[in-house]
Protein backbone atom coordinates (compact mmCIF):
# COMPACT_ATOMS: atom_id res chain seq x y z
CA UNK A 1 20.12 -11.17 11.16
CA UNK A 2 22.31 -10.75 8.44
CA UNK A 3 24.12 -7.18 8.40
CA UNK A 4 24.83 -7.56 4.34
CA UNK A 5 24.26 -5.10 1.97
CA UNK A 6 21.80 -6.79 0.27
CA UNK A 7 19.73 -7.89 3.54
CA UNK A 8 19.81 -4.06 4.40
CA UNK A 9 18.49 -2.94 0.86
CA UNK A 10 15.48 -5.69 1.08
CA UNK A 11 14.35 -4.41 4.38
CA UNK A 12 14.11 -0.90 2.96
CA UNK A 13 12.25 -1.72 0.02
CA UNK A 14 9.92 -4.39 2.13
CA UNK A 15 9.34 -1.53 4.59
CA UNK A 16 8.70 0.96 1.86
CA UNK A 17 5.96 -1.64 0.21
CA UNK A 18 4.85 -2.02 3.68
CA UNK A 19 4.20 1.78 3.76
CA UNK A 20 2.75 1.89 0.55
CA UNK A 21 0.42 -0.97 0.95
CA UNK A 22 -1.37 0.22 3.85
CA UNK A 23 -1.63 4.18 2.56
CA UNK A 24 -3.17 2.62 -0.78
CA UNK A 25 -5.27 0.67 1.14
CA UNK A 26 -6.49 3.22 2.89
CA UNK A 27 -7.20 5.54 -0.26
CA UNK A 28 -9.17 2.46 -1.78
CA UNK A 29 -11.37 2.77 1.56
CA UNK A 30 -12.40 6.59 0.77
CA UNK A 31 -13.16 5.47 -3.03
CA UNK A 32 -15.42 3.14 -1.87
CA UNK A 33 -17.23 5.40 0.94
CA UNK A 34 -17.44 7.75 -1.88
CA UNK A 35 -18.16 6.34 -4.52
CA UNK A 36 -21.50 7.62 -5.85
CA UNK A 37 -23.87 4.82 -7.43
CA UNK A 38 -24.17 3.98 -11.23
CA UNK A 39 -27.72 4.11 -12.44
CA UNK A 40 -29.31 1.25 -15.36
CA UNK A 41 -31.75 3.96 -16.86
């Protein structure tokens, strides 16, 4: 592994997207569940 500056600033953000990716993920989960049905009348 590479101890550079830059390496260490890419695994933050990658970890942070990580992070972010599976809390929106799980948000998008509840919409669906709750998501109440559109009606064609």
């Amino acid at each position: 592994m590479d101890d550079s500056i830059e390496f260490i600033r890419w695994a933050n953000r990658y970890e942070m997207y990580q992070e972010m990716k599976t809390e929106m993920e799980g948000l998008f989960n509840l919409l669906t569940q709750y998501t109440l049905p559109i009606s064609s009348s």
